[in-house]
C-alpha atoms as a PDB file:
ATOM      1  CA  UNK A   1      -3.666 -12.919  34.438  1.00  0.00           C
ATOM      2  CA  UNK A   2      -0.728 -11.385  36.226  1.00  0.00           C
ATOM      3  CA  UNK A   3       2.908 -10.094  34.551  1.00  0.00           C
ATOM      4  CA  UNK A   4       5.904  -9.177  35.544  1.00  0.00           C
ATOM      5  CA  UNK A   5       6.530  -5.874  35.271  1.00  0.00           C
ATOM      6  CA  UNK A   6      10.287  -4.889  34.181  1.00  0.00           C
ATOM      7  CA  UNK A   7      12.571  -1.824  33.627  1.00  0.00           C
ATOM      8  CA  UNK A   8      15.071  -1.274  30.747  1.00  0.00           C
ATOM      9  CA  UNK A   9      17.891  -2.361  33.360  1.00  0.00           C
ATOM     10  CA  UNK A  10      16.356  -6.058  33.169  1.00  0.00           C
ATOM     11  CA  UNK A  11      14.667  -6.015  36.469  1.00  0.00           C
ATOM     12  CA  UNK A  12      11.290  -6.567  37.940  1.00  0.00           C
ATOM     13  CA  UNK A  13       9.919  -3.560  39.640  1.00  0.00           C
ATOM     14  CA  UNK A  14       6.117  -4.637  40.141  1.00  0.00           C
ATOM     15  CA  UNK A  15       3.197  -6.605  38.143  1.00  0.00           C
ATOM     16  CA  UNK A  16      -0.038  -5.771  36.525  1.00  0.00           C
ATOM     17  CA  UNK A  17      -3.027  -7.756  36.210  1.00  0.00           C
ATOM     18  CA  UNK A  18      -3.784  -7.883  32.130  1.00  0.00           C
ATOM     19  CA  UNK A  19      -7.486  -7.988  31.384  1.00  0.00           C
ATOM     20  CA  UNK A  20      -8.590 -11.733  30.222  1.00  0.00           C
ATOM     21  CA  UNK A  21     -11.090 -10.133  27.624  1.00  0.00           C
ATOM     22  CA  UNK A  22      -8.030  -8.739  25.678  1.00  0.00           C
ATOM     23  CA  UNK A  23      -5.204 -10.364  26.813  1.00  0.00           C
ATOM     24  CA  UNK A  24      -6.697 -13.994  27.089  1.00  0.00           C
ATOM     25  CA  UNK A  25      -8.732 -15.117  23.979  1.00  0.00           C
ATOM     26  CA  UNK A  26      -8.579 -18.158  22.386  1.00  0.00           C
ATOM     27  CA  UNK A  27      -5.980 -17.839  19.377  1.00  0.00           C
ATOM     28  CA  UNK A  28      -8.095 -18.141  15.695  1.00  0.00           C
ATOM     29  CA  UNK A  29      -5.922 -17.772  12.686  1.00  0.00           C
ATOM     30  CA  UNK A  30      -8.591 -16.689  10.381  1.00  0.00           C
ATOM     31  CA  UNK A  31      -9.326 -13.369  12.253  1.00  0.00           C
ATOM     32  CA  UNK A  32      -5.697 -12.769  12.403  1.00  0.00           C
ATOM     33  CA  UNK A  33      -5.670 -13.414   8.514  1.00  0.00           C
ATOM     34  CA  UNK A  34      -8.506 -11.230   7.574  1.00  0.00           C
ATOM     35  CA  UNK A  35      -7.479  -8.499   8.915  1.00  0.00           C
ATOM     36  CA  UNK A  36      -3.773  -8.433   7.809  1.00  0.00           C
ATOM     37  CA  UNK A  37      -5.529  -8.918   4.372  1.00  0.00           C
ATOM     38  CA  UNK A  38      -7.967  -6.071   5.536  1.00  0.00           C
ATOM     39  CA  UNK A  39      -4.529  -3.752   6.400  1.00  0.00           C
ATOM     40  CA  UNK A  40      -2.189  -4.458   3.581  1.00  0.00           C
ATOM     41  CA  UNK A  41      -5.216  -4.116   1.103  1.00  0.00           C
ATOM     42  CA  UNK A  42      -5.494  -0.451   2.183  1.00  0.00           C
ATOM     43  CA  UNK A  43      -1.980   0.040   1.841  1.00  0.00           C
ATOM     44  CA  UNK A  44      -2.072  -0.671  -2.079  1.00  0.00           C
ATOM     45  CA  UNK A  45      -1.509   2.020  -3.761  1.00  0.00           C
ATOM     46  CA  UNK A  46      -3.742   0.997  -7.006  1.00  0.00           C
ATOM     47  CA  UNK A  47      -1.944   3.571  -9.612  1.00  0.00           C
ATOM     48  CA  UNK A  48      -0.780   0.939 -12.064  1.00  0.00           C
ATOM     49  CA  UNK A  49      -2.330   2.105 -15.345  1.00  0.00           C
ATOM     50  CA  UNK A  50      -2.358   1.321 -19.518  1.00  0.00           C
ATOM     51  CA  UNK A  51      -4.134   3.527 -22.579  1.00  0.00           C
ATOM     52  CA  UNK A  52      -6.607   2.270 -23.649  1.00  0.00           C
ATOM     53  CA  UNK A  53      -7.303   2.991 -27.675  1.00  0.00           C
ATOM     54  CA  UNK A  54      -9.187   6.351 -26.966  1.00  0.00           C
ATOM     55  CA  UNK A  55      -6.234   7.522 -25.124  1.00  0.00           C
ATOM     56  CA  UNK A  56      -3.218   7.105 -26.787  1.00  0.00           C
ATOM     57  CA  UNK A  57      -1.939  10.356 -28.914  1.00  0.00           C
ATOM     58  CA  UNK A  58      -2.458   8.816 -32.580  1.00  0.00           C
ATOM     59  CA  UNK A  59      -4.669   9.993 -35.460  1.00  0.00           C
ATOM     60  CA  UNK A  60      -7.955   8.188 -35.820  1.00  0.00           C
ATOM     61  CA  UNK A  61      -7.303   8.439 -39.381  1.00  0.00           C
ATOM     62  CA  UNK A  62      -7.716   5.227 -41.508  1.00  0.00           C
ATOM     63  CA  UNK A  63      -3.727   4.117 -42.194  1.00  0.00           C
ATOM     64  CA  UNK A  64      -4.605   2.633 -45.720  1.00  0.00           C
ATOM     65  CA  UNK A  65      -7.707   2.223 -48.054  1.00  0.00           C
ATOM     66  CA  UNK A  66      -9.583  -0.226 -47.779  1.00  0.00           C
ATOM     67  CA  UNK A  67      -9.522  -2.396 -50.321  1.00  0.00           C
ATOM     68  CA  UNK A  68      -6.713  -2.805 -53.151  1.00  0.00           C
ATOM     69  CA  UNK A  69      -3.061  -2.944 -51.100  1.00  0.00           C
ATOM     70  CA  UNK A  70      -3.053  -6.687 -50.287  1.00  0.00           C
ATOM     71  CA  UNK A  71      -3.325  -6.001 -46.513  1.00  0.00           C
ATOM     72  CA  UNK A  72      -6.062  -6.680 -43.531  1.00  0.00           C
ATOM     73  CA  UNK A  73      -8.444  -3.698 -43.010  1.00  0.00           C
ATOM     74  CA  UNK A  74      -7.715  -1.627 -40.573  1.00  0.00           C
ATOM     75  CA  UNK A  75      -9.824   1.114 -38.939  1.00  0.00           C
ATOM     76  CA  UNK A  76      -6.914   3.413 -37.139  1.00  0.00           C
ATOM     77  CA  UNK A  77      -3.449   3.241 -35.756  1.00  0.00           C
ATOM     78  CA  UNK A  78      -4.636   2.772 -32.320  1.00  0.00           C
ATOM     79  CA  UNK A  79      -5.293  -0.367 -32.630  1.00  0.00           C
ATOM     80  CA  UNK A  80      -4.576  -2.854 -30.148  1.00  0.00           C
ATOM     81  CA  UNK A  81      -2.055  -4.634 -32.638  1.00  0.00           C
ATOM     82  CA  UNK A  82      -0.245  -1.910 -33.706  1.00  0.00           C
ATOM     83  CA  UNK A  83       3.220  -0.708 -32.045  1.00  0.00           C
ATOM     84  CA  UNK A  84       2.422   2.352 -30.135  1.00  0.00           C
ATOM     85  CA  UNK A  85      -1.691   1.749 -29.885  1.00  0.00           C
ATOM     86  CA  UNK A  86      -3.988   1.049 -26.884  1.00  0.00           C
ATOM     87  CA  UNK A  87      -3.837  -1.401 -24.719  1.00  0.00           C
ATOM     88  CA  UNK A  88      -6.987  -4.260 -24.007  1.00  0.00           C
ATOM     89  CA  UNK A  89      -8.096  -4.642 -20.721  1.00  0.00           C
ATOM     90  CA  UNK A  90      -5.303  -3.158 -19.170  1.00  0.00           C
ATOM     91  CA  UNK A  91      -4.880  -1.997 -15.438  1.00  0.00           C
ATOM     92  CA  UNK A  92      -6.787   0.930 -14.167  1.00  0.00           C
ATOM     93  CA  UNK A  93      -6.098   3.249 -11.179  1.00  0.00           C
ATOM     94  CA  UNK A  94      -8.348   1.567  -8.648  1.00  0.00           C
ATOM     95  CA  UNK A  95      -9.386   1.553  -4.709  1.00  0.00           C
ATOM     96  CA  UNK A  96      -8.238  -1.991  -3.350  1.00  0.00           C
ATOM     97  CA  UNK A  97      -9.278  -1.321  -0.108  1.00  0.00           C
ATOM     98  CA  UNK A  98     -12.763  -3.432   1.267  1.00  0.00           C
ATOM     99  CA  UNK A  99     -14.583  -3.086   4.210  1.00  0.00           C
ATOM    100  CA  UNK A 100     -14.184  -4.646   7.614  1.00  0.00           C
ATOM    101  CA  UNK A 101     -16.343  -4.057  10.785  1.00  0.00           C
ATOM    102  CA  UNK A 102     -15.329  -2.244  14.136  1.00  0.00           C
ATOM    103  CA  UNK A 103     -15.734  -5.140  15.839  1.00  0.00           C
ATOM    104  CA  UNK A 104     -14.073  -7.418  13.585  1.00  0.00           C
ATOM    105  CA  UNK A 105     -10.904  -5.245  13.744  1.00  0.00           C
ATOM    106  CA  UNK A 106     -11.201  -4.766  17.789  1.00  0.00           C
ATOM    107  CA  UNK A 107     -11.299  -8.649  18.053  1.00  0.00           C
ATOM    108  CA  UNK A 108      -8.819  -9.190  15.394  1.00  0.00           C
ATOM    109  CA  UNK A 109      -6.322  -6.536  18.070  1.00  0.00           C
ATOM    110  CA  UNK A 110      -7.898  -8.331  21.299  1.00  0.00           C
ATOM    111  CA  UNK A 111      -6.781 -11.892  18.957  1.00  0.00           C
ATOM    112  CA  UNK A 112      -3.189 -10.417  18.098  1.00  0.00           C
ATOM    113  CA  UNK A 113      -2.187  -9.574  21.930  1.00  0.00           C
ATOM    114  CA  UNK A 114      -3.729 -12.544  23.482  1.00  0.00           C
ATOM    115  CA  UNK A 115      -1.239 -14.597  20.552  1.00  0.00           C
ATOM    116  CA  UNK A 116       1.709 -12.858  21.954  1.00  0.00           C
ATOM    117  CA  UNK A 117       0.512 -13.575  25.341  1.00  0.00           C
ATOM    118  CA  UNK A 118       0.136 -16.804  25.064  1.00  0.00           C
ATOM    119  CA  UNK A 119       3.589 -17.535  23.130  1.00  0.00           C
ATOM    120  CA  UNK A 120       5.778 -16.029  26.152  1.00  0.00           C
ATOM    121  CA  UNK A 121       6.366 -13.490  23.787  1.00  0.00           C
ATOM    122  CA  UNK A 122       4.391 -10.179  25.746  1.00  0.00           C
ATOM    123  CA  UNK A 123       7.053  -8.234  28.209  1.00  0.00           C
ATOM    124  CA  UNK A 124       5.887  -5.125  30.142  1.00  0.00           C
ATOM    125  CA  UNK A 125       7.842  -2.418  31.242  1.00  0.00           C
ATOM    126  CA  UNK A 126       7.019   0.461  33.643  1.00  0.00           C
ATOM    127  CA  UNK A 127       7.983   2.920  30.683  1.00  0.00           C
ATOM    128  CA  UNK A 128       9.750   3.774  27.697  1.00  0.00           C
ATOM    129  CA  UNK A 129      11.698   6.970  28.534  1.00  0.00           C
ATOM    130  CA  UNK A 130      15.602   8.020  27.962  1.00  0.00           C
ATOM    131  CA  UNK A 131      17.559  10.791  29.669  1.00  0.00           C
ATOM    132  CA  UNK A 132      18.994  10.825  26.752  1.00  0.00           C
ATOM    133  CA  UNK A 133      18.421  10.146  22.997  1.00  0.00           C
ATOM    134  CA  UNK A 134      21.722   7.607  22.755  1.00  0.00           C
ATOM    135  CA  UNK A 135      20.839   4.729  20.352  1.00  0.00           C
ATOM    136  CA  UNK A 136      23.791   2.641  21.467  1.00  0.00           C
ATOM    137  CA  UNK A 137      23.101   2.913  25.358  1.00  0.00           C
ATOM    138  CA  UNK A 138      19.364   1.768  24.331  1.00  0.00           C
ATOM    139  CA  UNK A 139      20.983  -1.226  22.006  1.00  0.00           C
ATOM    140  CA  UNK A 140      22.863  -2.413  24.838  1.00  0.00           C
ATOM    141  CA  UNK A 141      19.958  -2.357  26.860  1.00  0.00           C
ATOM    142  CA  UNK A 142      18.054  -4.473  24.405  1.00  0.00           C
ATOM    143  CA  UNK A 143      20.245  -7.147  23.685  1.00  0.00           C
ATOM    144  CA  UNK A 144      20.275  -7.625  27.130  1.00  0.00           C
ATOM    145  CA  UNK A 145      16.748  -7.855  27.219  1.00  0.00           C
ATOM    146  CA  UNK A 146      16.647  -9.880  24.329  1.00  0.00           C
ATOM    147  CA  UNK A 147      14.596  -8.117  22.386  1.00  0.00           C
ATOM    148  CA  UNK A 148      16.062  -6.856  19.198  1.00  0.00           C
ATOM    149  CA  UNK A 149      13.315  -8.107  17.151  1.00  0.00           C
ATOM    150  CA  UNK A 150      10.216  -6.274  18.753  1.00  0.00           C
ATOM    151  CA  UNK A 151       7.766  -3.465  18.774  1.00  0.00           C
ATOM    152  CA  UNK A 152       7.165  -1.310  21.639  1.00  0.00           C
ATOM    153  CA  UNK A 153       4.025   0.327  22.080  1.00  0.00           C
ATOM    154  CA  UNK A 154       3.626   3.416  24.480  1.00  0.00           C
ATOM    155  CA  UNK A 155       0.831   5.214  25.540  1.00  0.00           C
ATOM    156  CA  UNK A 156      -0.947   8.531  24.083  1.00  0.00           C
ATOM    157  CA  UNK A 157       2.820   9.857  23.259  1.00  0.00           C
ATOM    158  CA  UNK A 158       5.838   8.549  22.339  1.00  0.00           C
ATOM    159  CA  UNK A 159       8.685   9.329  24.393  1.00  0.00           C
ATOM    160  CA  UNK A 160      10.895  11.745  21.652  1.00  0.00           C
ATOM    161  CA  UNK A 161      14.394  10.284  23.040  1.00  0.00           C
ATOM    162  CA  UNK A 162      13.495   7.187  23.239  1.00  0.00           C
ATOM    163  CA  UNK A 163      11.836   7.439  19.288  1.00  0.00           C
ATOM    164  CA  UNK A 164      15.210   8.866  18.396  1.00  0.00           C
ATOM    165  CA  UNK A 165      17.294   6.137  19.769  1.00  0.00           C
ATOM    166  CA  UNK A 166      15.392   3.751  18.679  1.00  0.00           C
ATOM    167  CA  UNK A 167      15.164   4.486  14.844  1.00  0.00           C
ATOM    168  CA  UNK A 168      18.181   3.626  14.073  1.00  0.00           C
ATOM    169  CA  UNK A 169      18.137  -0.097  15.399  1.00  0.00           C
ATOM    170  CA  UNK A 170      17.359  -2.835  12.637  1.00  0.00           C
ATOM    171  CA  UNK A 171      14.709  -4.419  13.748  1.00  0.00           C
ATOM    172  CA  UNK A 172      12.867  -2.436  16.483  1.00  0.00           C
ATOM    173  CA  UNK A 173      10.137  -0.103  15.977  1.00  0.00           C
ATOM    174  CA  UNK A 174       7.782   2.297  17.935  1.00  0.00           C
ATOM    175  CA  UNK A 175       3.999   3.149  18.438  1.00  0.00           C
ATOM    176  CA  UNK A 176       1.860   5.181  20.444  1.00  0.00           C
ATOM    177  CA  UNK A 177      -1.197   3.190  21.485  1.00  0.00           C
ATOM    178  CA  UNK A 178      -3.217   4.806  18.774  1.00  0.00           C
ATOM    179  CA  UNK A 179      -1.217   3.091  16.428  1.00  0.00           C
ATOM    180  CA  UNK A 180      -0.997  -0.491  17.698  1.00  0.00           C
ATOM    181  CA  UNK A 181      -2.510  -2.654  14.915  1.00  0.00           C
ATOM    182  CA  UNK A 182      -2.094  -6.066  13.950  1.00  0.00           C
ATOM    183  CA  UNK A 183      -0.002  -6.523  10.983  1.00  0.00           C
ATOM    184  CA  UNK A 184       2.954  -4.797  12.727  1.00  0.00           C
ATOM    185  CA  UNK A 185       2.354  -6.979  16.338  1.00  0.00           C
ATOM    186  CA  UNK A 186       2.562  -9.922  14.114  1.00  0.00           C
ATOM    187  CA  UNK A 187       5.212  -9.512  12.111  1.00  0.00           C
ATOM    188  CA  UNK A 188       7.574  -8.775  14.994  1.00  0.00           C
ATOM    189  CA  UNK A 189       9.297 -11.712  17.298  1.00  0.00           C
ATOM    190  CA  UNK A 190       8.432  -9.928  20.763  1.00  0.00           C
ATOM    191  CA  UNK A 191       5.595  -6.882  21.789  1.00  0.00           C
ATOM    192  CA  UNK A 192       6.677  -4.656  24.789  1.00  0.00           C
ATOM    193  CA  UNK A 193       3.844  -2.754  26.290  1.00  0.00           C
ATOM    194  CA  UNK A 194       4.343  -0.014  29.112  1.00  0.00           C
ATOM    195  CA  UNK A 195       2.407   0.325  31.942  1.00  0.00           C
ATOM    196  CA  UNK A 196       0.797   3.088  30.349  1.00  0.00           C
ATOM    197  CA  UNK A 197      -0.120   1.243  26.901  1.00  0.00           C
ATOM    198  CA  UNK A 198      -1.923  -1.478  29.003  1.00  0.00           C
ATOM    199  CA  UNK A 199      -4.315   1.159  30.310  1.00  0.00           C
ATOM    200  CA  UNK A 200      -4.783   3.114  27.023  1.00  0.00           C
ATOM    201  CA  UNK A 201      -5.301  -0.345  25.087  1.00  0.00           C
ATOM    202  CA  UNK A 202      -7.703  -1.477  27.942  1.00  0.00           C
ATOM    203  CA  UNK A 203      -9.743   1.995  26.982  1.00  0.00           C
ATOM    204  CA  UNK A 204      -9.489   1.562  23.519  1.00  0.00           C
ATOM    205  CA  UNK A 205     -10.651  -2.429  23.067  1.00  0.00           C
ATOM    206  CA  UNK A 206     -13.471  -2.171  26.228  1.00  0.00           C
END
């Protein structure tokens, strides 16, 4: 499948031929949703955590005797029902993170570009490079290309002035081709490839 290929002045300067193995899949929702889960799961942090009785700093010492006082036995002030004592079945720190094949996550990438692809919603450029690291010259530049809701991905290395003037706009953000993943394609209105990131990504996904 060909595309245009464009320049940050809005205008087409060549096309590229975009392989149909990655660029051209049939669209399945459920790959797309297990691996978002897959992603954010690994993100949780899992530090959330309660005493239990055998860790909170009270004495084990019985509070009362046993019998005599007109009160319920109790064992020690770390009970669960006391102010101040353990808690039951409380949250541990814990790994949420579960495992997902290499495949699976290639085809769930290979499923995320051919979505954009389809939807009118994959530009290329022939790169992603400023003179200069001015973040309202590269605003300007976007509006006019409409896309102030996007991520860009470049190849190996991100260009440093265009990372700079970039960082500072609401709504765009940048990756080098090692980072291109799926959560962050989907969640942003339009992906913008360079000429470079096609090849990389063709590498990486083969």
């Amino acid at each position: 499948m060909k595309q245009d290929i464009l320049n940050l002045e809005n205008k087409v300067v060549g096309s590229i031929e975009l392989d149909q193995s990655i660029f051209g899949l049939e669209v399945c929702a459920d790959i797309l949703h297990r691996v978002v889960v897959w992603q954010l799961a690994r993100l949780q942090a899992g530090t959330h955590k309660t005493k239990g009785r055998s860790e909170v700093a009270l004495t084990p010492a019985k509070p009362f005797k046993q019998k005599g006082g007109g009160r319920a036995r109790q064992g020690s002030r770390k009970g669960t029902q006391f102010r101040k004592g353990g808690v039951v079945f409380g949250p541990v720190v814990r790994d949420h993170s579960h495992d997902l094949t290499k495949k699976f996550r290639k085809l769930g990438l290979k499923t995320a570009l051919s979505a954009k692809a389809k939807g009118g919603n994959l530009v290329v450029i022939d790169e992603a490079k400023l003179a200069q690291p001015k973040t309202k010259d590269l605003k300007n530049k976007l509006e006019a290309l409409s896309l102030m809701n996007s991520l860009f991905i470049d190849g190996k290395e991100v260009d440093t002035n265009f990372a700079l003037a970039s960082r500072n706009i609401v709504g765009v953000d940048v990756l080098p081709t090692i980072g291109a993943n799926v959560y962050d394609i989907l969640r942003k209105e339009k992906l913008v490839l360079t000429k470079d990131a096609v090849v990389c990504l063709g590498e990486r996904l083969k």
